[in-house]
Protein backbone atom coordinates (compact mmCIF):
# COMPACT_ATOMS: atom_id res chain seq x y z
CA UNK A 1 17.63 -23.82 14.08
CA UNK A 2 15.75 -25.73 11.71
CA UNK A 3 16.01 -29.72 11.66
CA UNK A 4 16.08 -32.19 9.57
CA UNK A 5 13.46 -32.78 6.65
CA UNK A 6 12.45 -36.10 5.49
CA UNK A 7 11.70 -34.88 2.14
CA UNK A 8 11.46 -30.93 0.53
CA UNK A 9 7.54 -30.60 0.92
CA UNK A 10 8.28 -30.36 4.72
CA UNK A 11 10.08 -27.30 4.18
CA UNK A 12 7.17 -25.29 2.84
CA UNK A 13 6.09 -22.47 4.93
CA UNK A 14 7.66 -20.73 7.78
CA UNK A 15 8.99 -18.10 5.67
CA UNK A 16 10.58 -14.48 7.13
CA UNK A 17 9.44 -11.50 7.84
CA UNK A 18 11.78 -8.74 6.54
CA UNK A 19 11.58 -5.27 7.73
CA UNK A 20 12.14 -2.64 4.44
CA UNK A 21 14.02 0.50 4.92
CA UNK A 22 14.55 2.47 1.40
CA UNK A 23 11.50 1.61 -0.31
CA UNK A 24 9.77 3.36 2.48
CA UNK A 25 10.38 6.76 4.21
CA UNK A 26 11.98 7.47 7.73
CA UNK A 27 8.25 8.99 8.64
CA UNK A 28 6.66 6.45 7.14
CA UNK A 29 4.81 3.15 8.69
CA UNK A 30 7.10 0.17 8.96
CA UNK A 31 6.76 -2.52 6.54
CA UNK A 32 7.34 -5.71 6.78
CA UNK A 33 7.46 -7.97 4.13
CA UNK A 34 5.96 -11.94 4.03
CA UNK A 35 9.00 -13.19 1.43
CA UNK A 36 6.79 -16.24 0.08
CA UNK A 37 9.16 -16.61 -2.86
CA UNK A 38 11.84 -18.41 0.11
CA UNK A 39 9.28 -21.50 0.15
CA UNK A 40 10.93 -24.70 -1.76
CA UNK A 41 9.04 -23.92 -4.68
CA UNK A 42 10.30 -20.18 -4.87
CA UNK A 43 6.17 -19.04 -4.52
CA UNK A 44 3.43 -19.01 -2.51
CA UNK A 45 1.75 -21.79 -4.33
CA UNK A 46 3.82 -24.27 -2.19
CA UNK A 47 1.16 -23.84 0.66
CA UNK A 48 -2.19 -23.72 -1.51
CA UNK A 49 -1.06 -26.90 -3.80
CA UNK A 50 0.44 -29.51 -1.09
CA UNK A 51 -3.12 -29.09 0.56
CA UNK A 52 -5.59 -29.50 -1.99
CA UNK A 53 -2.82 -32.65 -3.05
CA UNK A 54 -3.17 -33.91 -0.05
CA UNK A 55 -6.86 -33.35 1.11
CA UNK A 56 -7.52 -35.09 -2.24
CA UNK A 57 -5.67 -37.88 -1.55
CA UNK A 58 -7.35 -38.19 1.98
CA UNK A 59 -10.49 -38.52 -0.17
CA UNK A 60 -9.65 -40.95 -2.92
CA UNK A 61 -10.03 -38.32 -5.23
CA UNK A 62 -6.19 -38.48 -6.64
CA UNK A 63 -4.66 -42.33 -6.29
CA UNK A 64 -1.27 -43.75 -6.33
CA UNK A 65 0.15 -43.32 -10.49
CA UNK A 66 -2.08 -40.70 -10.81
CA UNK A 67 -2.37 -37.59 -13.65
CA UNK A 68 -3.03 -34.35 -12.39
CA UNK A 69 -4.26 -31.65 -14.33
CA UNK A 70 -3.81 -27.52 -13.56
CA UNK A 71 -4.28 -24.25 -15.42
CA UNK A 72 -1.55 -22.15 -14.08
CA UNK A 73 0.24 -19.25 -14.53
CA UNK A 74 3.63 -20.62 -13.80
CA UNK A 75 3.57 -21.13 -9.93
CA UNK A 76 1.10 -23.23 -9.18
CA UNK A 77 2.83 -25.70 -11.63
CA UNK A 78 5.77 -25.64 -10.21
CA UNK A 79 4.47 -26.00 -6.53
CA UNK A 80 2.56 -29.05 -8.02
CA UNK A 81 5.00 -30.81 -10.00
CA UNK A 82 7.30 -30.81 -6.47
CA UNK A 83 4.48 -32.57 -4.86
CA UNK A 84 3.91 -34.66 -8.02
CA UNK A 85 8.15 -35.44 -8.29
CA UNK A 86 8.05 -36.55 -4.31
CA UNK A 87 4.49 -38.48 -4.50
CA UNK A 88 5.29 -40.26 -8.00
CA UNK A 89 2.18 -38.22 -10.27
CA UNK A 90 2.25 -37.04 -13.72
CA UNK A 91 1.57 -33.74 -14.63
CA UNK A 92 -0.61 -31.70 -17.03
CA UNK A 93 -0.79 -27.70 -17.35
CA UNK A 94 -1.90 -25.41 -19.20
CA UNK A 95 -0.67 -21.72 -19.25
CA UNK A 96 -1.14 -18.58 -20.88
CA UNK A 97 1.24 -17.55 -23.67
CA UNK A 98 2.16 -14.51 -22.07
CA UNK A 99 4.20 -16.07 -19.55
CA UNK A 100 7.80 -15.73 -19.40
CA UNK A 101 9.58 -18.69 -21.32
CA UNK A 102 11.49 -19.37 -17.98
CA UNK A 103 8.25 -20.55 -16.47
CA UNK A 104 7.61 -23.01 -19.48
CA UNK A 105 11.10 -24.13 -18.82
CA UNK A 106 10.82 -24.82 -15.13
CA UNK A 107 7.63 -26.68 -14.90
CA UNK A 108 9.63 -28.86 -17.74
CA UNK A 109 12.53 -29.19 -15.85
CA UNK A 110 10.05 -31.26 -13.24
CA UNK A 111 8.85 -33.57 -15.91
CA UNK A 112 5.69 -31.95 -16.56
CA UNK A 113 3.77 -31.43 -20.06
CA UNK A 114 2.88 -27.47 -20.54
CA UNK A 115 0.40 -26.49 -23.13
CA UNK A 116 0.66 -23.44 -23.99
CA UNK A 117 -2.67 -21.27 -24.65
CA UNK A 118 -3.55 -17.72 -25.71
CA UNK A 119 -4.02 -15.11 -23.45
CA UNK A 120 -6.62 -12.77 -25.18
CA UNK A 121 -9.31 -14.73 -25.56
CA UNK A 122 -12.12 -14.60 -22.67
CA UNK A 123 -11.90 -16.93 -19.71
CA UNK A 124 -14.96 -19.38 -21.68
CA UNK A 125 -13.77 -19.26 -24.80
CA UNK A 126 -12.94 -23.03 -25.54
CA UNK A 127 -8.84 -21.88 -26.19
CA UNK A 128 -8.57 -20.36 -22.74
CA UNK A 129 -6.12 -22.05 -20.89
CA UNK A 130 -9.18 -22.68 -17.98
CA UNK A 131 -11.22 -24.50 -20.58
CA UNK A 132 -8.56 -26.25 -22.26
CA UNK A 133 -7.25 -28.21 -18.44
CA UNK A 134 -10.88 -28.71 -18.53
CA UNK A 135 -11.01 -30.25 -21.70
CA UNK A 136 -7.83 -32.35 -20.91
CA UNK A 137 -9.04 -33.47 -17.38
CA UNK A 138 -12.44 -34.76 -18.93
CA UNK A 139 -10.43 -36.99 -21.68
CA UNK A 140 -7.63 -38.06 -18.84
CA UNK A 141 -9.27 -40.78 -16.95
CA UNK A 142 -8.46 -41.31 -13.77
CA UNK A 143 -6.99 -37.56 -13.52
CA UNK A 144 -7.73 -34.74 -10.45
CA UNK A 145 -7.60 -31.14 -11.54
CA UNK A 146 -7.08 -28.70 -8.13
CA UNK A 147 -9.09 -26.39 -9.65
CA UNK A 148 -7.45 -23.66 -7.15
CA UNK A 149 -9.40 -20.72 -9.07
CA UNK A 150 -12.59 -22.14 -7.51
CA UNK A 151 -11.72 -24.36 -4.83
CA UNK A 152 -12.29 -23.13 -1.16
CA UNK A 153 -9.35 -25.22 -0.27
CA UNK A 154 -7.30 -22.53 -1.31
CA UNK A 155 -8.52 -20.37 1.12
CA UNK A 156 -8.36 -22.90 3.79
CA UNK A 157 -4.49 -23.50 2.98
CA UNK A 158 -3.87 -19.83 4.06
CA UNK A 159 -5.86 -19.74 7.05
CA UNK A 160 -4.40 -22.36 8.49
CA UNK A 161 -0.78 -21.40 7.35
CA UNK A 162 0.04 -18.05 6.02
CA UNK A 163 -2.50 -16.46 8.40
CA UNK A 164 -1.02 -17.84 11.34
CA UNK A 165 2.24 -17.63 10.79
CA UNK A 166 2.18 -13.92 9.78
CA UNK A 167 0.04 -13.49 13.71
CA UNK A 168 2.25 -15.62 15.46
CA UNK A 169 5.64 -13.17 13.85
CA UNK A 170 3.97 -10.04 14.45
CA UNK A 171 2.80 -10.85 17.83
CA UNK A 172 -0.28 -9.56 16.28
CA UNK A 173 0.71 -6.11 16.19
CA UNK A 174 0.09 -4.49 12.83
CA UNK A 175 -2.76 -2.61 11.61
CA UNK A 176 -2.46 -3.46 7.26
CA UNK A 177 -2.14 -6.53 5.28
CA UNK A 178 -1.42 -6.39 1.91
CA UNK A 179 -1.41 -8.49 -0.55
CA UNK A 180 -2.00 -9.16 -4.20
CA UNK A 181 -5.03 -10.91 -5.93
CA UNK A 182 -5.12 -13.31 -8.52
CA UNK A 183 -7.19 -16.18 -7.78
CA UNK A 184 -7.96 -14.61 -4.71
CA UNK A 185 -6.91 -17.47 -1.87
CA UNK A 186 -4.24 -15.81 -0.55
CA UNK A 187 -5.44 -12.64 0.71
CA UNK A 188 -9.07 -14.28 1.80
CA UNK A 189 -7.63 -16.97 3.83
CA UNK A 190 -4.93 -14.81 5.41
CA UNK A 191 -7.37 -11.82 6.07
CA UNK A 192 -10.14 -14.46 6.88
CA UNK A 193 -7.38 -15.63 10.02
CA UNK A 194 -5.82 -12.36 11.10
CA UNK A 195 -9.33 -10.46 11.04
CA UNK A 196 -11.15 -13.44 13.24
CA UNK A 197 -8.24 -12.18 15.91
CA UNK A 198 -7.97 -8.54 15.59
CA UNK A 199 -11.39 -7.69 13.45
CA UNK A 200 -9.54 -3.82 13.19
CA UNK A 201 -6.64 -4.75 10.88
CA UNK A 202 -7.66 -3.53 7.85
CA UNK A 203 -6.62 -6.02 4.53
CA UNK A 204 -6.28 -4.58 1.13
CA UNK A 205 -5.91 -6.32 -1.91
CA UNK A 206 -4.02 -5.01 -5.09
CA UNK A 207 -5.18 -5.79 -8.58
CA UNK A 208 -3.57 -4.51 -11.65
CA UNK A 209 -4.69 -2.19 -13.99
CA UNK A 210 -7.20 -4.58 -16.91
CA UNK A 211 -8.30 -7.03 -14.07
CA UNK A 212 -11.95 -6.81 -12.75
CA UNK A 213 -11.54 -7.00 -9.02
CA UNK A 214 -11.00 -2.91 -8.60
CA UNK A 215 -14.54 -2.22 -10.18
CA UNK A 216 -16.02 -5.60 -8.23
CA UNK A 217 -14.97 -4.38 -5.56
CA UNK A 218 -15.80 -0.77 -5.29
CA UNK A 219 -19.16 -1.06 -7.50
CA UNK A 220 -20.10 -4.57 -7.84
CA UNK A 221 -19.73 -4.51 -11.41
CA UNK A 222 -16.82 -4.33 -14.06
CA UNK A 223 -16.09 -3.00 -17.37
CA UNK A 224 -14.37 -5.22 -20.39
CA UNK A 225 -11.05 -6.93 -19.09
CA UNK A 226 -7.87 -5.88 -21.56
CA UNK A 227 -4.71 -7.62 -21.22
CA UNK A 228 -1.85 -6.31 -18.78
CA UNK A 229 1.76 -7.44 -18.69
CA UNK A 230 2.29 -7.77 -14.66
CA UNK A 231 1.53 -11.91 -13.78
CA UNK A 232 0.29 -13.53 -10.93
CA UNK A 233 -2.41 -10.88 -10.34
CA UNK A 234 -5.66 -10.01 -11.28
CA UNK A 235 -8.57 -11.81 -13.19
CA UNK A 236 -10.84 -11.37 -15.87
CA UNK A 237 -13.35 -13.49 -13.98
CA UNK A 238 -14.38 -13.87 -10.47
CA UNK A 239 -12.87 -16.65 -8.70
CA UNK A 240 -14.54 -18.65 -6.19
CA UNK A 241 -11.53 -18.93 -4.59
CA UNK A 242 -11.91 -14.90 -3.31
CA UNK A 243 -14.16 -14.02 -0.84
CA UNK A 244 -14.62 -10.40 -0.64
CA UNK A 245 -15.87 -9.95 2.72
CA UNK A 246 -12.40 -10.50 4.28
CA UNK A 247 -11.38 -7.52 2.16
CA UNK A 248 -11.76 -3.91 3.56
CA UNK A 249 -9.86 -2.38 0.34
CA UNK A 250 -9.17 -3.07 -3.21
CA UNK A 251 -6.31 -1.18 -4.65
CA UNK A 252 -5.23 -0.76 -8.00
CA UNK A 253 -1.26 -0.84 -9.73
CA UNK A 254 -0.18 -0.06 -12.87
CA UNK A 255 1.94 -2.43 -14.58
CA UNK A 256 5.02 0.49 -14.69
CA UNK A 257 4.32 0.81 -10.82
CA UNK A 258 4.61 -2.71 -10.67
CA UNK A 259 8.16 -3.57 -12.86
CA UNK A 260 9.40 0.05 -11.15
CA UNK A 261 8.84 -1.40 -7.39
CA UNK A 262 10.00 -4.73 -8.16
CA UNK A 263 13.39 -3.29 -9.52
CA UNK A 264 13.83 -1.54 -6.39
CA UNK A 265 13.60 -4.08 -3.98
CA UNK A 266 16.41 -5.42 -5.77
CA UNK A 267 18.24 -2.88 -6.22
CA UNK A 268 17.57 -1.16 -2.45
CA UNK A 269 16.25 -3.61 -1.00
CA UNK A 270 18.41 -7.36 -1.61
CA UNK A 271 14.93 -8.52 -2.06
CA UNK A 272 14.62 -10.02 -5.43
CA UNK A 273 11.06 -10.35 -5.85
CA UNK A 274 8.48 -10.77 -9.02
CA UNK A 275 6.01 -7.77 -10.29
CA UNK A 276 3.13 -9.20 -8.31
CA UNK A 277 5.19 -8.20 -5.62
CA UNK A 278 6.39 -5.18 -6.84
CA UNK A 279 2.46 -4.48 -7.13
CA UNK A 280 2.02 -5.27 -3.21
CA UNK A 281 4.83 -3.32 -2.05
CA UNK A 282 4.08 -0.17 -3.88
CA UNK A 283 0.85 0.02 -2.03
CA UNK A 284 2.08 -0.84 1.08
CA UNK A 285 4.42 2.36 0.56
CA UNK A 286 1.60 4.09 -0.06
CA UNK A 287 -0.16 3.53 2.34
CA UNK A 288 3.08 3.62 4.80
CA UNK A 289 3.04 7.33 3.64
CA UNK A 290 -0.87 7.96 4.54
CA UNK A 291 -0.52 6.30 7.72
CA UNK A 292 2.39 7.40 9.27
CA UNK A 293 5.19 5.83 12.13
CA UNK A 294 2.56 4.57 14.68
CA UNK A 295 1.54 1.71 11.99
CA UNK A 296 2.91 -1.36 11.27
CA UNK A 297 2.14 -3.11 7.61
CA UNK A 298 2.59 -6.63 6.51
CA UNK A 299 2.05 -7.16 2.68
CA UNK A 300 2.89 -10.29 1.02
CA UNK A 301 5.34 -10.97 -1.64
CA UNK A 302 4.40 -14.22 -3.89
CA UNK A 303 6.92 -14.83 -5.99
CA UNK A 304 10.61 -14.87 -6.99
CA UNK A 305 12.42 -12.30 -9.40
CA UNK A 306 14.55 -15.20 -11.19
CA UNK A 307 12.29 -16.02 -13.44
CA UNK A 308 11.20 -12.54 -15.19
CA UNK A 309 15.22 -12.09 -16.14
CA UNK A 310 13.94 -12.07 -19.52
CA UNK A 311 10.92 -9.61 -19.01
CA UNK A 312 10.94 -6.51 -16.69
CA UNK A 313 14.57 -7.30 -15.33
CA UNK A 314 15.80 -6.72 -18.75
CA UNK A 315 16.43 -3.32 -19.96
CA UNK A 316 15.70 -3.59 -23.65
CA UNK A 317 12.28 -5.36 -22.77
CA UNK A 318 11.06 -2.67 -20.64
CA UNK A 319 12.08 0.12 -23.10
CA UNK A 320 10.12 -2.31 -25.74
CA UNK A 321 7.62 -2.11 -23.55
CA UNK A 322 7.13 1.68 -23.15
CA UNK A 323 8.17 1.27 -19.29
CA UNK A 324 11.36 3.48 -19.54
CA UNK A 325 9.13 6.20 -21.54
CA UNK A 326 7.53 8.96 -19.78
CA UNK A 327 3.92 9.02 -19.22
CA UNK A 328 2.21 12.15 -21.14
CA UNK A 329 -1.73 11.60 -20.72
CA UNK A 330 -3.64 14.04 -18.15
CA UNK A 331 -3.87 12.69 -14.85
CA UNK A 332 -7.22 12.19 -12.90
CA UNK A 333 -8.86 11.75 -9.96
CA UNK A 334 -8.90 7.57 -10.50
CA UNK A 335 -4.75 8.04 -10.42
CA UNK A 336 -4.89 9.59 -7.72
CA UNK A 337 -7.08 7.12 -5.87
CA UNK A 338 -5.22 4.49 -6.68
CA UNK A 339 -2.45 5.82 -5.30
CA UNK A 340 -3.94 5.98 -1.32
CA UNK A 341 -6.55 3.91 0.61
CA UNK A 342 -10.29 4.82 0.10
CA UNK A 343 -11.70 2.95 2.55
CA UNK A 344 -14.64 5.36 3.07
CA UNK A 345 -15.84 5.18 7.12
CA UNK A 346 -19.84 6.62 6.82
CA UNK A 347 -22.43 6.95 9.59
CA UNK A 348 -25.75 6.57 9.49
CA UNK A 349 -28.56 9.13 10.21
CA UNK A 350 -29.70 7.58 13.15
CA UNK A 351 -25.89 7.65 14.62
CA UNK A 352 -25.65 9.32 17.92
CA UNK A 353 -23.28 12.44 17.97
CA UNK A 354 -21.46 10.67 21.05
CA UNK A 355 -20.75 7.53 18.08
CA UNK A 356 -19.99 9.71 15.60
CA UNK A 357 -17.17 11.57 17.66
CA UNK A 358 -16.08 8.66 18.71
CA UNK A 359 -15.54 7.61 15.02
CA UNK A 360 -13.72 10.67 13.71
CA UNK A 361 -11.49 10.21 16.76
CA UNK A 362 -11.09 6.60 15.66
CA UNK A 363 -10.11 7.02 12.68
CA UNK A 364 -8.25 10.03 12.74
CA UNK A 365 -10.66 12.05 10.00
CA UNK A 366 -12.78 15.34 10.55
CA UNK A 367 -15.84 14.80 8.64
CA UNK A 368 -18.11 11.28 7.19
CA UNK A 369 -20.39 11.02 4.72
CA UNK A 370 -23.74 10.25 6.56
CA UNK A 371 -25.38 7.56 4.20
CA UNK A 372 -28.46 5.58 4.73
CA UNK A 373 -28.52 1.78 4.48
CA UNK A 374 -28.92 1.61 0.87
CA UNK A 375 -25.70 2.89 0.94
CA UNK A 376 -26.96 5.99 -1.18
CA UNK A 377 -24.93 9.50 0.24
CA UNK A 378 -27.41 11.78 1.22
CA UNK A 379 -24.95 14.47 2.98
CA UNK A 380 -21.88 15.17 5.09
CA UNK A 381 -21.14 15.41 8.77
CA UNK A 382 -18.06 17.72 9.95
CA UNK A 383 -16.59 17.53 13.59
CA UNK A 384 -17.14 21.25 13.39
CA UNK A 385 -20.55 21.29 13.54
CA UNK A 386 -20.75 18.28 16.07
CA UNK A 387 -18.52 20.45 17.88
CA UNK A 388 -20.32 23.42 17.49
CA UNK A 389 -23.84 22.06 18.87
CA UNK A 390 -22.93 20.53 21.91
CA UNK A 391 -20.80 23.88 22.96
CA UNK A 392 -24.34 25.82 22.32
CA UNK A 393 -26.48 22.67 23.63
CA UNK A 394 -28.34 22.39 20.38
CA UNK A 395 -27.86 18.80 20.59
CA UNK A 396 -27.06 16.21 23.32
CA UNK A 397 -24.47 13.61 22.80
CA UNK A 398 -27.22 10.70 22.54
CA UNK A 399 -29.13 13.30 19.67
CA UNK A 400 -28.81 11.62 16.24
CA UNK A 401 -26.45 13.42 13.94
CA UNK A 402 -29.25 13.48 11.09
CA UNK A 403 -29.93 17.05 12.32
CA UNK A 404 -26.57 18.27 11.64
CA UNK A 405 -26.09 16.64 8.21
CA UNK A 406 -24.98 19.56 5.74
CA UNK A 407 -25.37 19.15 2.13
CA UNK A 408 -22.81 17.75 -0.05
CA UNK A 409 -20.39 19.64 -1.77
CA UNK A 410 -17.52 19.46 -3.17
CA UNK A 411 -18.50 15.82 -5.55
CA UNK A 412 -16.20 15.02 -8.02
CA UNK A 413 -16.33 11.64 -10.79
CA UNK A 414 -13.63 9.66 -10.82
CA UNK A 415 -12.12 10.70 -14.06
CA UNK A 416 -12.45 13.82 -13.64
CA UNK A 417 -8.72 15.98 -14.24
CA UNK A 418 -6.05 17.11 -11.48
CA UNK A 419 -7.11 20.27 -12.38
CA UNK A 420 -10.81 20.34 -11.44
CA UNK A 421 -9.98 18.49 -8.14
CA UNK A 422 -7.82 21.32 -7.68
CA UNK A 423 -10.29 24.02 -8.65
CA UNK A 424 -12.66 21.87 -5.49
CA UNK A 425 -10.11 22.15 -2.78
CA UNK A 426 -9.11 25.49 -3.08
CA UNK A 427 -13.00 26.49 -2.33
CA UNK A 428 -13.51 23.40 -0.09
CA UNK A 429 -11.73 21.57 2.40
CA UNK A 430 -12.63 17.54 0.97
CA UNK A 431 -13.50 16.32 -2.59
CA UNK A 432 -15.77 13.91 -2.21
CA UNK A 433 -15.43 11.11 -5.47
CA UNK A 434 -18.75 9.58 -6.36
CA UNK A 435 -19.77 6.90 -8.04
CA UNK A 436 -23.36 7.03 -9.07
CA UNK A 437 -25.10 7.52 -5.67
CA UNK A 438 -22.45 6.22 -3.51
CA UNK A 439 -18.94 7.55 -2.47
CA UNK A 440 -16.03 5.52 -3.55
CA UNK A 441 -13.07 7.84 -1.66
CA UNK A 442 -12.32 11.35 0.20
CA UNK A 443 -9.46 13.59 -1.74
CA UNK A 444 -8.09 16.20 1.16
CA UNK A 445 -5.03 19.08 0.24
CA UNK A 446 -2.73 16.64 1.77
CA UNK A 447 -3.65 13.72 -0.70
CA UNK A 448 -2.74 15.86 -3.54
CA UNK A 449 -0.23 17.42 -2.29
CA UNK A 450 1.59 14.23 -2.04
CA UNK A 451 0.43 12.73 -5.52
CA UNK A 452 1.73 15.68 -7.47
CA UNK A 453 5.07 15.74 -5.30
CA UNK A 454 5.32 11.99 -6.02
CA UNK A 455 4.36 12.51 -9.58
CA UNK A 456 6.81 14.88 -9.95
């Protein structure tokens, strides 16, 4: 039983852990959700903000009567202007105009001063709400901006809390995290902590459909950024505040798959939770489908549902919206992706056969693209055949594998249609989706069997 708490910013963290059972099938991985949105603060923010506060008052950097500065999509603000209200600050943000108004509201509530930017202009045009705390901060004197899109400090706030905490509930036994991305600190401090004990839980980060971490991610570049209605998540810029290399997987979420999950938990689930969350949780089902009973999943919900009562919680907004409306374009092969985890597992050439096995057994799979370190695919390697030549003693297990490498077939781009990844798996047994010279994820029956049945 919990004590008592000399003021509220002692009561951040230490949030539950909450097993979901409709969202997610009886066959299905368990899931177990991170409910962030039970901090003071109603986010995940709490954590990230009372750090960088306090680190910079450690330093000097933010003094007694201070003005601090933020561009902020709603929760950071709030997490701030709690700190601010118990330290004695004053408070500056900027936010994007399509925020909900109950946002706006709240941070007010605290005492704060929003200003209130546009959100289709790019992230250096002088209007962005980035430039324009910026802009404020240089003609404040005396004021600290957290800067928590770039500032490493995020990341260190979840490695030392959300990280552990999610270890020390689990006992550390679960195989997924997933979580959301937006500036990026709370997956890569997280992941950063659980993969420095258990470097075999794989992390996954979700990014809505018009952000720029999906194509980082997968091909090191991006296309143009267009605006999406889901907030919290995703970025038309990359944030110093996310480090890739703690991610295995970057999935992606439509903003209907978002509102749709989000209205479930509620509904299903008691858990009333924002669209970033929503996001999260509909790949953790996902992926709760691939993986099957033996797994255990922990994604992380941010945010609260109480203040999106006027957006996606609202009937007439989401038929406004086009949310209620049924989708009528052709589906293809990127839908079905981003519907399933493509981490791709590869070998090398100069594998043995005995590491190969021991890889397909691993990971449960029957054939790896071999690829050489360039990361170019020059081939495929099927247990078959591994199989096959050490029963006729064609090969030893310590014989590379670059001797049984078959050509590829079966290659399919991205957007290509349903229907000519069907045409491919009815003559082979694996589409292989490519990406240039590389391969970006393996389609089997199974993966679109379940994609059509859930489309359906």
């Amino acid at each position: 039983m919990r004590g008592i708490y000399t003021n509220i910013l002692h009561a951040i963290g230490d949030t539950p852990l909450v097993q979901l059972n409709k969202v997610v099938g009886r066959h299905d991985a368990r899931v177990l959700a991170k409910l962030e949105y039970m901090n003071p603060g109603a986010s995940v923010k709490d954590r990230m903000a009372l750090h960088i506060i306090e680190e910079a008052e450690r330093e000097g950097a933010l003094r007694p009567g201070g003005v601090i500065v933020e561009n902020t999509s709603g929760n950071t603000g709030v997490a701030v202007a709690m700190a601010a209200a118990v330290k004695g600050y004053r408070c500056i943000f900027t936010m994007p105009d399509k925020m909900s108004q109950e946002k706006v509201n709240r941070l007010k509530a605290f005492g704060a001063e929003v200003v209130v930017t546009p959100t289709a202009v790019p992230a250096d045009h002088p209007d962005s709400y980035y430039e324009t705390a910026k802009r404020i901060h240089r003609e404040t004197p005396g004021s600290f901006m957290l800067n928590q899109y770039h500032n490493k400090r995020n990341i260190e706030a979840h490695y030392r809390s959300t990280g552990p905490e999610i270890w020390e509930q689990t006992g550390g036994n679960f195989s997924f995290l997933v979580g959301g991305i937006g500036t990026g600190g709370t997956m890569s401090g997280a992941a950063k902590y659980v993969k420095e004990q258990n470097p075999r839980v794989r992390t996954v980060g979700v990014d809505p459909e018009g952000s720029i971490y999906y194509d980082m991610f997968h091909t090191k570049s991006h296309g143009e950024p267009h605006t999406y209605k889901v907030e919290g998540i995703g970025e038309d810029m990359v944030c110093g505040a996310l480090e890739f290399e703690w991610l295995d997987d970057v999935m992606q979420v439509s903003d209907r798959e978002c509102f749709a999950m989000a209205r479930r938990l509620t509904r299903e689930e008691g858990i009333f939770a924002g669209g970033s969350s929503g996001g999260a949780v509909h790949v953790a089902a996902a992926l709760a489908r691939e993986l099957g009973r033996q797994h255990t999943i922990v994604v992380i919900l941010p945010d609260s549902g109480a203040i999106y009562l006027s957006k996606f919680f609202n009937d007439a907004w989401m038929r406004d919206n086009g949310f209620f409306d049924v989708e009528h374009r052709e589906a293809s092969v990127r839908d079905l992706l981003r519907g399933k985890s493509h981490v791709v597992h590869t070998c090398l050439p100069t594998d043995t056969v005995k590491e190969t096995i021991g890889r397909l057994k691993r990971e449960g799979i029957s054939q790896m693209p071999v690829v050489v370190h360039t990361g170019e695919l020059i081939g495929m390697v099927h247990e078959i055949d591994l199989l096959g030549a050490i029963v006729d003693g064609s090969h030893s297990r310590t014989d590379t594998v670059i001797g049984l490498v078959k050509p590829l077939q079966g290659r399919i781009d991205p957007d290509a249609s349903i229907d000519q990844l069907r045409a491919i798996l009815a003559a082979d047994n694996v589409a292989v989706v490519t990406s240039g010279d590389r391969c970006v994820g393996i389609i089997t029956k199974i993966d679109l069997i379940d994609y059509l049945a859930r489309r359906a």
